[in-house]
Protein backbone atom coordinates (compact mmCIF):
# COMPACT_ATOMS: atom_id res chain seq x y z
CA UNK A 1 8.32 46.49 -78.59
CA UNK A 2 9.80 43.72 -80.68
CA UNK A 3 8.35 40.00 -80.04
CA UNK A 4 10.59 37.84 -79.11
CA UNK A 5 10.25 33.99 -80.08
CA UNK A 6 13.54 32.23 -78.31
CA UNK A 7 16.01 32.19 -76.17
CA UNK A 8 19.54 30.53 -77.23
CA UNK A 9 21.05 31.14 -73.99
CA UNK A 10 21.20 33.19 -70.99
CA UNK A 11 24.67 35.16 -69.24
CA UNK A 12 24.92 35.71 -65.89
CA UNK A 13 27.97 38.08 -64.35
CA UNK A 14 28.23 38.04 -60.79
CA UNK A 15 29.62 41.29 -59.72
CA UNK A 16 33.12 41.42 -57.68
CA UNK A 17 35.00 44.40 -56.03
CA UNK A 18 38.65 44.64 -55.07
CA UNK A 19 37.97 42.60 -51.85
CA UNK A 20 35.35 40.12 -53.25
CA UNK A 21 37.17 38.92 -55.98
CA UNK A 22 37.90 35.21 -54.44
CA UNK A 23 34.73 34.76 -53.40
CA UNK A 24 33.32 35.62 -56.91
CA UNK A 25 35.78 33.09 -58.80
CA UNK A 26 35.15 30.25 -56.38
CA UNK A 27 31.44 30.85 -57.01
CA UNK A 28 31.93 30.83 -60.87
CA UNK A 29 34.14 27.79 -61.15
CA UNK A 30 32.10 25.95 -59.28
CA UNK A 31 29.30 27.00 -61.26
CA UNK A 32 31.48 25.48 -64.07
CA UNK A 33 31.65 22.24 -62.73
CA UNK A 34 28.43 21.70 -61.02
CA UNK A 35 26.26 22.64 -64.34
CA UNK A 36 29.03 22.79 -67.01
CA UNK A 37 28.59 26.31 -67.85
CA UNK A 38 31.17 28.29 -69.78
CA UNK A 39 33.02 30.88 -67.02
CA UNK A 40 34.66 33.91 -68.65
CA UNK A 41 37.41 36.08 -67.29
CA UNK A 42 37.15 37.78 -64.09
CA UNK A 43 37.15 41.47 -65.35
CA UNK A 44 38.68 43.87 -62.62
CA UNK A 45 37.35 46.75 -64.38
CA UNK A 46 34.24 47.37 -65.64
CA UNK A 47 33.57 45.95 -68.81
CA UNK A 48 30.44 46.77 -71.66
CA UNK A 49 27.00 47.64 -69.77
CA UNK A 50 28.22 46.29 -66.29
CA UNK A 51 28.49 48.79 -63.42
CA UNK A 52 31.01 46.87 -61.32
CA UNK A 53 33.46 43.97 -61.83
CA UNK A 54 32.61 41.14 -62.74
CA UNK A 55 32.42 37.60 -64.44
CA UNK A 56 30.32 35.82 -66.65
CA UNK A 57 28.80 32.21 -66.74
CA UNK A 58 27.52 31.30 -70.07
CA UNK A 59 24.93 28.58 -70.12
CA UNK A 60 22.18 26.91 -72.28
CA UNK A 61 18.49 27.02 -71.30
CA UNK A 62 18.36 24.45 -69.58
CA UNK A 63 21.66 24.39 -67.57
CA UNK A 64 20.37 28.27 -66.55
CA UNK A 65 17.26 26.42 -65.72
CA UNK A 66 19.48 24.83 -62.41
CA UNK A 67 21.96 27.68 -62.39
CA UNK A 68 19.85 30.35 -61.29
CA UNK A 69 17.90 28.75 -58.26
CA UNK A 70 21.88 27.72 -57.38
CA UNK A 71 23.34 31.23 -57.56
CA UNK A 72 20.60 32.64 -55.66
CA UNK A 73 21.00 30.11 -52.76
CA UNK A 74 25.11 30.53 -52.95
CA UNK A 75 26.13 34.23 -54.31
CA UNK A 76 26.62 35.27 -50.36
CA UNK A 77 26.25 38.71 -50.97
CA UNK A 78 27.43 39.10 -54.24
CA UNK A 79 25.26 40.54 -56.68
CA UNK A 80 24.36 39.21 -60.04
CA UNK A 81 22.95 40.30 -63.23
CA UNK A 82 21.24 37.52 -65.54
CA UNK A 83 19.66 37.95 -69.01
CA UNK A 84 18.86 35.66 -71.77
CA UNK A 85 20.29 35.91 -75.09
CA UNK A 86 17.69 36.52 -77.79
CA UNK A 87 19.82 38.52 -80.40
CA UNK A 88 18.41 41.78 -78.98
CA UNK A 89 21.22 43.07 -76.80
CA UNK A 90 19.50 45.90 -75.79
CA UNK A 91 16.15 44.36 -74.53
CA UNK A 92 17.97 41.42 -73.41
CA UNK A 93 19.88 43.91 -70.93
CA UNK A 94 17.10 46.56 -70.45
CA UNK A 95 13.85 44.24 -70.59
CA UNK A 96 14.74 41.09 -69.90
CA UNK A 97 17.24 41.25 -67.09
CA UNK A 98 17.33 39.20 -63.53
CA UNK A 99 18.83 40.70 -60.77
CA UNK A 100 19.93 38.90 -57.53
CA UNK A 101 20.97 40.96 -54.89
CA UNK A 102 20.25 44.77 -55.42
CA UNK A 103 19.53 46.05 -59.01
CA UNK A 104 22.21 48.67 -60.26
CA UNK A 105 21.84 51.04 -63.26
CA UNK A 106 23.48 49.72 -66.43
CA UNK A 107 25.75 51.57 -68.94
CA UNK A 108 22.81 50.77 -71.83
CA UNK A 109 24.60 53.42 -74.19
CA UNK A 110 27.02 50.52 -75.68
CA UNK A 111 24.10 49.29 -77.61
CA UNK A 112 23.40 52.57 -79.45
């Protein structure tokens, strides 16, 4: 396996269904404004490796670094899928991933 010497930043997509979909962009905006992380689009279809819904929160080390313990006290339910960004996308999804809420199998064939 590859070393890996730094992390430039970290993703993490919080996973939405049809009826969660509210409850997943209130969480990301105010994920936005709390730490001043970048929210994507809410994807209502699955999009690259992700299993389910979802949308993405991109932050720096050290805004992740308060995200994370945040998300895990407020995702009610919702699950969500962090990983840093190393320039490996594979290990960074495969190896490196944080789950909160119940792991699901990812769609790693993109990265072939």
């Amino acid at each position: 396996m590859k070393q890996t010497s730094s992390i430039t930043g970290y993703h993490a997509h919080v996973y939405f269904g049809e009826t969660t979909a509210e409850q997943a962009r209130t969480l990301c905006q105010k994920a936005a404004e709390q730490f001043g992380v970048q929210m994507g689009r809410m994807h209502p279809k699955n999009v690259g490796p992700h299993p389910r819904w979802s949308c993405q929160l991109a932050a720096s080390p050290e805004q992740f670094a308060k995200l994370l313990p945040w998300l895990a006290l407020n995702r009610e339910g919702l699950i969500v899928f962090a990983h840093p960004e190393t320039g490996d996308a594979l290990a960074d999804h495969r190896d490196h991933g944080i789950w909160l809420g119940a792991g699901l199998p990812l769609d790693l064939s993109i990265f072939s």
